[in-house]
PDB file of N, CA and C in Angstrom:
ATOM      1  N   UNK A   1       2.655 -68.138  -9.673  1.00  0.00           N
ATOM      2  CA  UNK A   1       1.941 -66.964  -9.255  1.00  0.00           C
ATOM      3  C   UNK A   1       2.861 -66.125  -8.362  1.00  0.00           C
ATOM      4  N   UNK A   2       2.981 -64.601  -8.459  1.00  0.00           N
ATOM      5  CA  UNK A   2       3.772 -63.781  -7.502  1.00  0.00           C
ATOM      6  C   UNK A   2       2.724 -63.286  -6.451  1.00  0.00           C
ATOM      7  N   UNK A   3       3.356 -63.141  -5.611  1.00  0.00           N
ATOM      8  CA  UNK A   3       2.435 -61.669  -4.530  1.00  0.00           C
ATOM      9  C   UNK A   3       2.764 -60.516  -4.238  1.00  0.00           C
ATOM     10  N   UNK A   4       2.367 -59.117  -4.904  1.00  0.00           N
ATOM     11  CA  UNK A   4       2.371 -58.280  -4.648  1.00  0.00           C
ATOM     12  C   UNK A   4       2.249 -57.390  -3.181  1.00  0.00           C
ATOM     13  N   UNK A   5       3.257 -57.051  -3.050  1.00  0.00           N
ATOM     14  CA  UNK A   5       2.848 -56.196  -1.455  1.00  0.00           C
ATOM     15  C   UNK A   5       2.167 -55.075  -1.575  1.00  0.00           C
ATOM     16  N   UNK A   6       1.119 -54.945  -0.697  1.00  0.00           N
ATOM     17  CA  UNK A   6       0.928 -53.929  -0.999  1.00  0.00           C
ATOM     18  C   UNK A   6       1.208 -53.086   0.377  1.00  0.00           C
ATOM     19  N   UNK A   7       1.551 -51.687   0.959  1.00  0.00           N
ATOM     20  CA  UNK A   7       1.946 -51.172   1.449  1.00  0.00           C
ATOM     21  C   UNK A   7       1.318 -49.527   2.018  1.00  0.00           C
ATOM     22  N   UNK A   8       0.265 -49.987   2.752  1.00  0.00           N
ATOM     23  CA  UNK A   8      -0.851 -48.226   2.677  1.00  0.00           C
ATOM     24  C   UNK A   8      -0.769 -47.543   3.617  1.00  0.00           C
ATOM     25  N   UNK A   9      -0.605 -46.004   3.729  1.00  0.00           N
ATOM     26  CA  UNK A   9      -0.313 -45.180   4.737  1.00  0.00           C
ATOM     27  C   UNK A   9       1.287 -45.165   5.185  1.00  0.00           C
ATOM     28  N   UNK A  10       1.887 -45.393   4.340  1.00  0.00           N
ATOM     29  CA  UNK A  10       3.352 -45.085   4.958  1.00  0.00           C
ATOM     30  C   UNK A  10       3.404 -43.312   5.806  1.00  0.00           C
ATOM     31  N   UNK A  11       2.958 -42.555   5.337  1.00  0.00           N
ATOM     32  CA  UNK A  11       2.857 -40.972   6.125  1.00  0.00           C
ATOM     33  C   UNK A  11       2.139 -41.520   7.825  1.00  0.00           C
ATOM     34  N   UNK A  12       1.106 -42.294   7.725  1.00  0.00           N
ATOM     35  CA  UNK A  12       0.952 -42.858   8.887  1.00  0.00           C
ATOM     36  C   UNK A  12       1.952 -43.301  10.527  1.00  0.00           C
ATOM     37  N   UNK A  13       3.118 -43.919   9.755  1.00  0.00           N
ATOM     38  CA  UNK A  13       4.096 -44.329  10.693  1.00  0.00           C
ATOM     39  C   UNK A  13       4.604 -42.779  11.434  1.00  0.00           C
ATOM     40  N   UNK A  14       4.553 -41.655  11.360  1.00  0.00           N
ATOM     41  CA  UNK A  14       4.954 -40.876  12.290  1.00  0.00           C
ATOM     42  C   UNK A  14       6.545 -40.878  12.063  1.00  0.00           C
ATOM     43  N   UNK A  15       7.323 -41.283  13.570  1.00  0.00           N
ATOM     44  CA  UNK A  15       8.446 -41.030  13.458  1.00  0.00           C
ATOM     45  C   UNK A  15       9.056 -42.126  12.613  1.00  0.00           C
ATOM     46  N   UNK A  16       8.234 -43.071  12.112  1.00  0.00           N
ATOM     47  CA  UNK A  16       9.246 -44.130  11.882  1.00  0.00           C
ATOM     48  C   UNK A  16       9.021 -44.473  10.136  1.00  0.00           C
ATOM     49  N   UNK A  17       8.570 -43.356   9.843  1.00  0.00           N
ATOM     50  CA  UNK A  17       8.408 -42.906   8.121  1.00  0.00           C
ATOM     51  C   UNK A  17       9.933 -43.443   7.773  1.00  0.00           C
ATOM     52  N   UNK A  18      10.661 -42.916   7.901  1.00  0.00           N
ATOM     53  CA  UNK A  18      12.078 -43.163   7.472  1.00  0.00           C
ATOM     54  C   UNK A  18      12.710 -44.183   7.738  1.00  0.00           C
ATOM     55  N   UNK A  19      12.181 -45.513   8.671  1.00  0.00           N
ATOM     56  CA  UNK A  19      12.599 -46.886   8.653  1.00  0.00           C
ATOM     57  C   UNK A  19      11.501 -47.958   7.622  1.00  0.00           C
ATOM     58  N   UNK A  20      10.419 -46.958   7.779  1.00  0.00           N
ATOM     59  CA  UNK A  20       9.588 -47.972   7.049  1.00  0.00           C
ATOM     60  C   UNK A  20       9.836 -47.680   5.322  1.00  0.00           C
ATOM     61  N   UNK A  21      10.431 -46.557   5.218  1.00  0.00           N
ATOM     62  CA  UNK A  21      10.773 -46.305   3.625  1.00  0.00           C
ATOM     63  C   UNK A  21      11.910 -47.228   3.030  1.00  0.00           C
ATOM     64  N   UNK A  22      12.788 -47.105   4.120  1.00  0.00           N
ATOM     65  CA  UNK A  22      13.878 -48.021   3.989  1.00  0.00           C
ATOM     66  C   UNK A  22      13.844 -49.693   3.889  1.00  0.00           C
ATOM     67  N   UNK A  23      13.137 -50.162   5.153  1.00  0.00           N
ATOM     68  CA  UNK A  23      12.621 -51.068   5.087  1.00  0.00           C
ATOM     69  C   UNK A  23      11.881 -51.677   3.366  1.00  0.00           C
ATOM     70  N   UNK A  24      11.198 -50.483   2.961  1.00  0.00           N
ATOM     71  CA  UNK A  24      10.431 -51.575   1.564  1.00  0.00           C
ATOM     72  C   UNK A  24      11.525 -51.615   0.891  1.00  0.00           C
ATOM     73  N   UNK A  25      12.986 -50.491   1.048  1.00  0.00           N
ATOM     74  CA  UNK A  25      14.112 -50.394  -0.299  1.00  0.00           C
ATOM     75  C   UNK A  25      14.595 -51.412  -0.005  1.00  0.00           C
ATOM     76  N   UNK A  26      15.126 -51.695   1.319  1.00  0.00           N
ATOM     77  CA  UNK A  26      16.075 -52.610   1.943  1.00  0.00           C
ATOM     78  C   UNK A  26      15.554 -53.966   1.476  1.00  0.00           C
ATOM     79  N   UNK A  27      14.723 -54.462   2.556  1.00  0.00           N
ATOM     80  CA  UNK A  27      13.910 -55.670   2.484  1.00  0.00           C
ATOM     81  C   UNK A  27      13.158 -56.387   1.572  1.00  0.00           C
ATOM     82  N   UNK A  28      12.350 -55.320   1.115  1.00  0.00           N
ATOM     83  CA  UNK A  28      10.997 -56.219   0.245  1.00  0.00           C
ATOM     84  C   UNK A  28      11.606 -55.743  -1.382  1.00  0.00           C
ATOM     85  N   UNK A  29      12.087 -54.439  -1.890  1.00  0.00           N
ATOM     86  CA  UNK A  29      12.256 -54.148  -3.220  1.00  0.00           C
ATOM     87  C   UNK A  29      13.378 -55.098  -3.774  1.00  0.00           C
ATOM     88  N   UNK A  30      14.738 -54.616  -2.889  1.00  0.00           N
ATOM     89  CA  UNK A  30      15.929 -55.107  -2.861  1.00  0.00           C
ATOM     90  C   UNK A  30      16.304 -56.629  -3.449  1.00  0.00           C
ATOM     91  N   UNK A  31      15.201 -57.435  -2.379  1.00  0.00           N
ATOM     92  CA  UNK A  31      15.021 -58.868  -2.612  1.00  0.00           C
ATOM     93  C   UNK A  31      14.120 -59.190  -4.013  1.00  0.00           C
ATOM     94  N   UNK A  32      13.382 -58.562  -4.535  1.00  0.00           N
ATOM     95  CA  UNK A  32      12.985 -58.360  -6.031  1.00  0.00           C
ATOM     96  C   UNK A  32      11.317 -58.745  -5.905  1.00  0.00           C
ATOM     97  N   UNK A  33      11.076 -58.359  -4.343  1.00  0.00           N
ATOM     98  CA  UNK A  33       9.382 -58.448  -4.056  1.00  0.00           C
ATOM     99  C   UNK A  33       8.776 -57.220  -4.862  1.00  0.00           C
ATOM    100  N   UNK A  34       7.829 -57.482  -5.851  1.00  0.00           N
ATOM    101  CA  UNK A  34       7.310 -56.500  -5.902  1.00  0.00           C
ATOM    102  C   UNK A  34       6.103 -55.720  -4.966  1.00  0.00           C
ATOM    103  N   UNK A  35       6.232 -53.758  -5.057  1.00  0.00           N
ATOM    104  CA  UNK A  35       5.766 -53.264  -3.911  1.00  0.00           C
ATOM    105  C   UNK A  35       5.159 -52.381  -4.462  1.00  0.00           C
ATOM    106  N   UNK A  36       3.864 -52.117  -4.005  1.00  0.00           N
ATOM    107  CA  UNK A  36       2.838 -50.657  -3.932  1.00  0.00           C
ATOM    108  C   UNK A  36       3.101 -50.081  -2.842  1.00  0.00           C
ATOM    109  N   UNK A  37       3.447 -49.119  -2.772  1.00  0.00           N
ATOM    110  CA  UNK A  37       2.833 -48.531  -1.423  1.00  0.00           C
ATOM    111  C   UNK A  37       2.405 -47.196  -1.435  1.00  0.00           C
ATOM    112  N   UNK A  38       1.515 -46.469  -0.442  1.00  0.00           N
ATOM    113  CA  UNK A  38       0.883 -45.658  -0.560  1.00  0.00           C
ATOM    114  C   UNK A  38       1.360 -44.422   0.601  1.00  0.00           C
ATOM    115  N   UNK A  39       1.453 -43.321   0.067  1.00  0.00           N
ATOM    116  CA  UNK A  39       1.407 -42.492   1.477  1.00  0.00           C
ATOM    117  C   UNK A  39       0.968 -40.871   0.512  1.00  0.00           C
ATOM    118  N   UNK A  40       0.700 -39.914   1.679  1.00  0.00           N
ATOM    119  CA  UNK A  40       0.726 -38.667   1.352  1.00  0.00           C
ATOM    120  C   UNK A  40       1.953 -37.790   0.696  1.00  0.00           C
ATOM    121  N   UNK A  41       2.266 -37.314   0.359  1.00  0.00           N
ATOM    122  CA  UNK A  41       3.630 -36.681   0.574  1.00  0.00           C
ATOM    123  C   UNK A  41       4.672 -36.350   1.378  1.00  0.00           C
ATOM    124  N   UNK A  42       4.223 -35.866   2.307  1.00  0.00           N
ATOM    125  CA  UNK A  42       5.194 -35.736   3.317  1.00  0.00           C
ATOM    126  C   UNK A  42       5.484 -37.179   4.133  1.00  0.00           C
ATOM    127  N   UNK A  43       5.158 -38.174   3.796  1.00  0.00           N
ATOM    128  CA  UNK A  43       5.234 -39.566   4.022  1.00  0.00           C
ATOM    129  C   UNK A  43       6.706 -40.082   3.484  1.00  0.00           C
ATOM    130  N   UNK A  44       7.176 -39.349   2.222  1.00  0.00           N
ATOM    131  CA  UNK A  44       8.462 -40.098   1.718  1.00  0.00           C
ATOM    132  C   UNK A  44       9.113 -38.451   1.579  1.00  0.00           C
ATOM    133  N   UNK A  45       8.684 -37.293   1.486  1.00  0.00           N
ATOM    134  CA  UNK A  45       9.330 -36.477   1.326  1.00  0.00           C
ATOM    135  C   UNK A  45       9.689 -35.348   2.755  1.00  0.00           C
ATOM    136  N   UNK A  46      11.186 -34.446   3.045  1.00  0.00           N
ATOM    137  CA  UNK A  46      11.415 -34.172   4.052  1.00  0.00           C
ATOM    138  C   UNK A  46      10.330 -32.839   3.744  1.00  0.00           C
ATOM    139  N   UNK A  47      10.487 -31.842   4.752  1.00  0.00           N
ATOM    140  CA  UNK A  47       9.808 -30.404   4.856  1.00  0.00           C
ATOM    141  C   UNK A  47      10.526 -30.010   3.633  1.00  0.00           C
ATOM    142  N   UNK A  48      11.360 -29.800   3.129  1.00  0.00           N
ATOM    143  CA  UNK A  48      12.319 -29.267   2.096  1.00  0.00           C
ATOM    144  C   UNK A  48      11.733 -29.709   0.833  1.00  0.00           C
ATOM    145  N   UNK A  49      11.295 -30.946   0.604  1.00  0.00           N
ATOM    146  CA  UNK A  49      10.331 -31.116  -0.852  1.00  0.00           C
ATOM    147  C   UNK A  49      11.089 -32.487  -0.967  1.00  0.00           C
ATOM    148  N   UNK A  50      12.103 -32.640  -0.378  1.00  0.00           N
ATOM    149  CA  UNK A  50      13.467 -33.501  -0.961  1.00  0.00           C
ATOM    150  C   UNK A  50      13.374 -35.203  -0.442  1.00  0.00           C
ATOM    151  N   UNK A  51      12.870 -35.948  -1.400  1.00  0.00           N
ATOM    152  CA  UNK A  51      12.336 -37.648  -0.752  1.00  0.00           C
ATOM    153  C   UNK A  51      13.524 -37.757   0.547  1.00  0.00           C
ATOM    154  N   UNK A  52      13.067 -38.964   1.308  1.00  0.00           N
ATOM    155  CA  UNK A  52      13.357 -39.299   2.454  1.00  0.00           C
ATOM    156  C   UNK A  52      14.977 -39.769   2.053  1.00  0.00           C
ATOM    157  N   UNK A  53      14.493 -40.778   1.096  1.00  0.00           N
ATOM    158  CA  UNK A  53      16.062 -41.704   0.758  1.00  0.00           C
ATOM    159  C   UNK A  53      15.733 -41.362  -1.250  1.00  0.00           C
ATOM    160  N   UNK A  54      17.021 -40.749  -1.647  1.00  0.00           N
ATOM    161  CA  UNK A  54      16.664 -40.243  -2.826  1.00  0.00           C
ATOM    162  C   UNK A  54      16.673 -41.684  -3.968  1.00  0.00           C
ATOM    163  N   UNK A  55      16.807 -43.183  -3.547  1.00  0.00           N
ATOM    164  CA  UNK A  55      16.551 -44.243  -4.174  1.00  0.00           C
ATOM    165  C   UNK A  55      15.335 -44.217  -4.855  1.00  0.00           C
ATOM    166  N   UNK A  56      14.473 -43.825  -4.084  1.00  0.00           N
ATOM    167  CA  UNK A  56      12.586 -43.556  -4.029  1.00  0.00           C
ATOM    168  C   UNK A  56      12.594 -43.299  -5.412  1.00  0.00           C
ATOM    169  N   UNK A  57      13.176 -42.436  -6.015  1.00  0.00           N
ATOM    170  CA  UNK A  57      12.967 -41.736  -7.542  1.00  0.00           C
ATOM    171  C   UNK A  57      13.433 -42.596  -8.688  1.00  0.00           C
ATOM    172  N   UNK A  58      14.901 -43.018  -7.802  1.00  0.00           N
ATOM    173  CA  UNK A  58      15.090 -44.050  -8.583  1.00  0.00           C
ATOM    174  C   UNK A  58      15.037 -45.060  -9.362  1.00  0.00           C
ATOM    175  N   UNK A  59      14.433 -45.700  -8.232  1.00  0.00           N
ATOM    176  CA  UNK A  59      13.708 -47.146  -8.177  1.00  0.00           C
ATOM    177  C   UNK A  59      12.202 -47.425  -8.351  1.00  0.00           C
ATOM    178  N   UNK A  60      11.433 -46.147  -7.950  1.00  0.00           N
ATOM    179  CA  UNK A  60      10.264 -46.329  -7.994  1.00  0.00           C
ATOM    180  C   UNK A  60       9.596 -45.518  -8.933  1.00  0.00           C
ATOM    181  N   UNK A  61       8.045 -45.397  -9.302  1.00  0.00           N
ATOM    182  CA  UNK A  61       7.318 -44.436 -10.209  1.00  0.00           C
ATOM    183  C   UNK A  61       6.469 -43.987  -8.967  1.00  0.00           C
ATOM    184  N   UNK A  62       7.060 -42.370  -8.942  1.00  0.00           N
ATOM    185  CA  UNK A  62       5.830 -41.875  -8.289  1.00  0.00           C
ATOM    186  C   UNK A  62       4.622 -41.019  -8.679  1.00  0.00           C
ATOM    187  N   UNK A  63       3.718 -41.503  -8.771  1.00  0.00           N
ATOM    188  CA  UNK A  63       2.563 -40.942  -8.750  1.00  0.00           C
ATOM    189  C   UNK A  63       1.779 -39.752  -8.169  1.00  0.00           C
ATOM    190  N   UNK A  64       1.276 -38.979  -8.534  1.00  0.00           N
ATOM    191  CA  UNK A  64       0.514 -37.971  -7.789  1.00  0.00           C
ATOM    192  C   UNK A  64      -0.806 -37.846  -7.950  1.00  0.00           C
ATOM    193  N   UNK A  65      -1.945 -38.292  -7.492  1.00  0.00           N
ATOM    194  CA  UNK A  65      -3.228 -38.169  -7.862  1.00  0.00           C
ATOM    195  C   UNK A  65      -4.318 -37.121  -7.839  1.00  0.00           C
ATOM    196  N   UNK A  66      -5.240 -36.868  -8.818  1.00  0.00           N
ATOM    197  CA  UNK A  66      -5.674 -35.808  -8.552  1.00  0.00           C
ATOM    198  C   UNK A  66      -6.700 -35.393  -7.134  1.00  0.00           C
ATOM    199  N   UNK A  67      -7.158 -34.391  -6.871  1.00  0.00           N
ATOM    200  CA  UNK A  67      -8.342 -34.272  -5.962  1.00  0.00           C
ATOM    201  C   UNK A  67      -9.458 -34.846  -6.929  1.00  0.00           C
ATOM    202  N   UNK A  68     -10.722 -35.392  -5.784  1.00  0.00           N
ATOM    203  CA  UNK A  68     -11.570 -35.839  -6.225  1.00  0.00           C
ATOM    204  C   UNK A  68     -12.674 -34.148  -6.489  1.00  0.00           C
ATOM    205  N   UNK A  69     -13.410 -34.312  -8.138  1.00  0.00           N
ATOM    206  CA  UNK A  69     -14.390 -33.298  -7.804  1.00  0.00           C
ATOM    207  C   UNK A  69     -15.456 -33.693  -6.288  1.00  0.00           C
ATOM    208  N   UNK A  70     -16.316 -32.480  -6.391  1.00  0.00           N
ATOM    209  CA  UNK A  70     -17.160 -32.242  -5.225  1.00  0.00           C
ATOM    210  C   UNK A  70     -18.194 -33.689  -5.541  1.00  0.00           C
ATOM    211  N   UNK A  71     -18.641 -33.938  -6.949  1.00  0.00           N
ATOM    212  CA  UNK A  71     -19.204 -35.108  -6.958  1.00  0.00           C
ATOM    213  C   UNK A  71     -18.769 -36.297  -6.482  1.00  0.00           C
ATOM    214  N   UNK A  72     -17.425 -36.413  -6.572  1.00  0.00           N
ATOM    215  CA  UNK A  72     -17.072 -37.964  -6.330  1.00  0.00           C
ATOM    216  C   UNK A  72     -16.759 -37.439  -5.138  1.00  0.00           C
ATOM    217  N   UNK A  73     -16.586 -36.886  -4.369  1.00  0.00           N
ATOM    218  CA  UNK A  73     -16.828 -36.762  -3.102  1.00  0.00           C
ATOM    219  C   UNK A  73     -18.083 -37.267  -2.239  1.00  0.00           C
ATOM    220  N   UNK A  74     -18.757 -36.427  -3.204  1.00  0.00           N
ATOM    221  CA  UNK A  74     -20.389 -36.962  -1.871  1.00  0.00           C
ATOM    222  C   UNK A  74     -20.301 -38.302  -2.365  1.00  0.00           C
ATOM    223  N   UNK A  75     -20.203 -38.865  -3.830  1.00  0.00           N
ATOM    224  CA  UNK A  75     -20.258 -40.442  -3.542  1.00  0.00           C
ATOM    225  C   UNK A  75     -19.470 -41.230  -2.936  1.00  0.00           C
ATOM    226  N   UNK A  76     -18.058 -40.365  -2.863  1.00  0.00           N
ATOM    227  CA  UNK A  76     -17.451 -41.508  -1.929  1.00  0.00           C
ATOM    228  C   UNK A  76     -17.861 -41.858  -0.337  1.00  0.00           C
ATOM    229  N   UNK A  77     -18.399 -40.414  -0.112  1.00  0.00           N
ATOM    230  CA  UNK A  77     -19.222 -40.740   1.359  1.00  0.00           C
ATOM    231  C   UNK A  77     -20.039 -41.391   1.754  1.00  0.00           C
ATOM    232  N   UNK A  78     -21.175 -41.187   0.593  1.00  0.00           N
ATOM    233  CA  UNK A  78     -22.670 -41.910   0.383  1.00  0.00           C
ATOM    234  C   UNK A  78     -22.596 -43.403   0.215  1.00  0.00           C
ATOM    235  N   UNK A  79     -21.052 -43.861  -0.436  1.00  0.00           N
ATOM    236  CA  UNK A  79     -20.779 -45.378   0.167  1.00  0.00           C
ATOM    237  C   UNK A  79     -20.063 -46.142   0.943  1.00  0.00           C
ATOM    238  N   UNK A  80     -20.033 -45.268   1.724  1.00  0.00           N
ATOM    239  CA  UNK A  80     -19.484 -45.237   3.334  1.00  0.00           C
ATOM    240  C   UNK A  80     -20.510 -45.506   4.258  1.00  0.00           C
ATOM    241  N   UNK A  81     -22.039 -44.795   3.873  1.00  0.00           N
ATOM    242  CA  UNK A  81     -23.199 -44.749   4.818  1.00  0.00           C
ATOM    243  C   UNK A  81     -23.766 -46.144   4.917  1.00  0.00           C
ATOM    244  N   UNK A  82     -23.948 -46.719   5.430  1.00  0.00           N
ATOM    245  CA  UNK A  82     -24.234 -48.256   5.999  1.00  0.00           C
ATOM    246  C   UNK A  82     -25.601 -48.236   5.285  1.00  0.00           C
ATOM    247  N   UNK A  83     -26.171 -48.886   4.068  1.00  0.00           N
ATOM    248  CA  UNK A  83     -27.136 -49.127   3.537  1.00  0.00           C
ATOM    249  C   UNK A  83     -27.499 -47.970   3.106  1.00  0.00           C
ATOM    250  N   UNK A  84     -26.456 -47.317   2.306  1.00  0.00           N
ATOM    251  CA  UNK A  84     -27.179 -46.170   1.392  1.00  0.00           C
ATOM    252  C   UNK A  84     -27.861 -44.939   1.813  1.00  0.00           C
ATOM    253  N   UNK A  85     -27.996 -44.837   3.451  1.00  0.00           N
ATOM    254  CA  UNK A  85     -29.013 -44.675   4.009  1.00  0.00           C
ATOM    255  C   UNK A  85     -27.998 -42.812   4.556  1.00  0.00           C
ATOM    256  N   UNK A  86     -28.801 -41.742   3.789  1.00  0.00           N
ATOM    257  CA  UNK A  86     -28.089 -40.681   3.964  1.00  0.00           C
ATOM    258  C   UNK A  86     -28.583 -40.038   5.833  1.00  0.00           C
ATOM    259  N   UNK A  87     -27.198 -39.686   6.517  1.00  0.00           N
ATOM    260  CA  UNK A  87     -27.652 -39.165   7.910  1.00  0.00           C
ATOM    261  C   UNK A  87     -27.986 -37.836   8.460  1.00  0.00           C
ATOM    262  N   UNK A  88     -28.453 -37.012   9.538  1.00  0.00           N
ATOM    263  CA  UNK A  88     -28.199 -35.876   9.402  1.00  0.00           C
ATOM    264  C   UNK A  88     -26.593 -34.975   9.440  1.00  0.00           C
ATOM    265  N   UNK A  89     -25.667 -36.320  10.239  1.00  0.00           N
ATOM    266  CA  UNK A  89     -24.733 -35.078  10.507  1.00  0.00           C
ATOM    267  C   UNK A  89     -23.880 -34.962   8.488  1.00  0.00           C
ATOM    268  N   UNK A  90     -24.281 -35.967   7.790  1.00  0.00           N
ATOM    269  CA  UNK A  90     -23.486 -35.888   6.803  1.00  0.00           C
ATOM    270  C   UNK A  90     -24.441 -34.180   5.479  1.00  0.00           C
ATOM    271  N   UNK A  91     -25.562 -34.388   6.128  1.00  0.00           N
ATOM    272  CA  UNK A  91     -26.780 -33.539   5.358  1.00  0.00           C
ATOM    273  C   UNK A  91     -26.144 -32.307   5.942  1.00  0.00           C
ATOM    274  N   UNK A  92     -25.939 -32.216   7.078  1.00  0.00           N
ATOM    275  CA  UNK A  92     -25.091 -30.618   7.526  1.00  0.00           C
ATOM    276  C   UNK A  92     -24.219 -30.737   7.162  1.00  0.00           C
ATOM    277  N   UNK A  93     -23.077 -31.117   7.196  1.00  0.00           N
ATOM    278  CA  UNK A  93     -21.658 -30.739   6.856  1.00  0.00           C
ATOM    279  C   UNK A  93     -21.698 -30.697   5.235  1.00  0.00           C
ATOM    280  N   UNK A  94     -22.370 -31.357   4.444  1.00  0.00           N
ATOM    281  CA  UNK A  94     -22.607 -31.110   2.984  1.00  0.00           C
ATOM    282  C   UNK A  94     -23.339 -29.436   2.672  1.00  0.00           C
ATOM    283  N   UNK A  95     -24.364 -29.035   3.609  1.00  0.00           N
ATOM    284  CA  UNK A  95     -24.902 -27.951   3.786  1.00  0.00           C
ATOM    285  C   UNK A  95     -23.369 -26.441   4.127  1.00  0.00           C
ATOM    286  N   UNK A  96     -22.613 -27.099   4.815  1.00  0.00           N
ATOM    287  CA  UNK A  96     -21.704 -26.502   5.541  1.00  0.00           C
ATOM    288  C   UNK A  96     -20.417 -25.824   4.253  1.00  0.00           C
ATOM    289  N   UNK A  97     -20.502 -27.055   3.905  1.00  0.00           N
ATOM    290  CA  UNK A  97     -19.124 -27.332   2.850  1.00  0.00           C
ATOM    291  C   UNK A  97     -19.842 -26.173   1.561  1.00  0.00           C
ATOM    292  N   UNK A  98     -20.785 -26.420   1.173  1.00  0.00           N
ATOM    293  CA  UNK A  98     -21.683 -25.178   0.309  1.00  0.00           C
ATOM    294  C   UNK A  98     -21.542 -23.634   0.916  1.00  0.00           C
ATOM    295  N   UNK A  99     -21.827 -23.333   1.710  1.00  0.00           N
ATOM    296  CA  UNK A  99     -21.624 -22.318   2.299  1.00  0.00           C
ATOM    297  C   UNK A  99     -20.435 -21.410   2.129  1.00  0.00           C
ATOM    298  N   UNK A 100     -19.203 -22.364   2.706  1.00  0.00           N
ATOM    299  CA  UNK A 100     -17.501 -22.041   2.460  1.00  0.00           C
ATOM    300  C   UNK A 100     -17.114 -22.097   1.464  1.00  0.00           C
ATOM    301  N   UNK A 101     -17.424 -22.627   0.416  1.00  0.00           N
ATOM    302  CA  UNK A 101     -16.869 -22.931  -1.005  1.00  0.00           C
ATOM    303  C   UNK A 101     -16.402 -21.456  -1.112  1.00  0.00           C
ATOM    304  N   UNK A 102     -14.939 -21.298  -1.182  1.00  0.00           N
ATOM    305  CA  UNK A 102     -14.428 -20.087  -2.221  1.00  0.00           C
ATOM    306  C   UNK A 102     -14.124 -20.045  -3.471  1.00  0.00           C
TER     307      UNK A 102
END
């Protein structure tokens, strides 16, 4: 049996995006661990568009996922709510979000 790493929020680390990118090339890929990991964009890529360490493209498949529609939205919230159970502040900001829609 193998174990997969898995690896979530790399954009999370702040300043240390660029050791922890390295770190999965260095450490965990390098050694032939296989790795998921997850971040936003600007997580592996600089302000310029241009990945952190250009191995990333290399070595890895990156993915881009779509936005969720407005439906799978409210459901992803609605199973977030502790027993199904819809609240007011989520009934306003759903009210809110209608309003702004451009």
């Amino acid at each position: 049996m193998r174990t997969v790493i898995v690896i979530d929020g790399i954009d999370e680390a702040s300043d240390l995006r660029e050791v922890v990118v390295n770190m999965i090339l260095c450490q965990l890929y390098d050694r032939g661990h296989p790795v998921v990991a997850t971040s936003r964009p600007e997580g592996v890529q600089r302000a310029d568009g241009r990945l952190i360490n250009p191995e990333l493209g290399e070595f890895f498949t990156i993915l881009d996922l779509e936005c969720l529609t407005k439906k799978q939205q409210k459901r992803a919230i609605e199973a977030q709510l502790s027993d199904g159970n819809r609240s007011k502040f989520f009934d306003n900001l759903e009210g809110y979000s209608e309003v702004f829609v451009v």
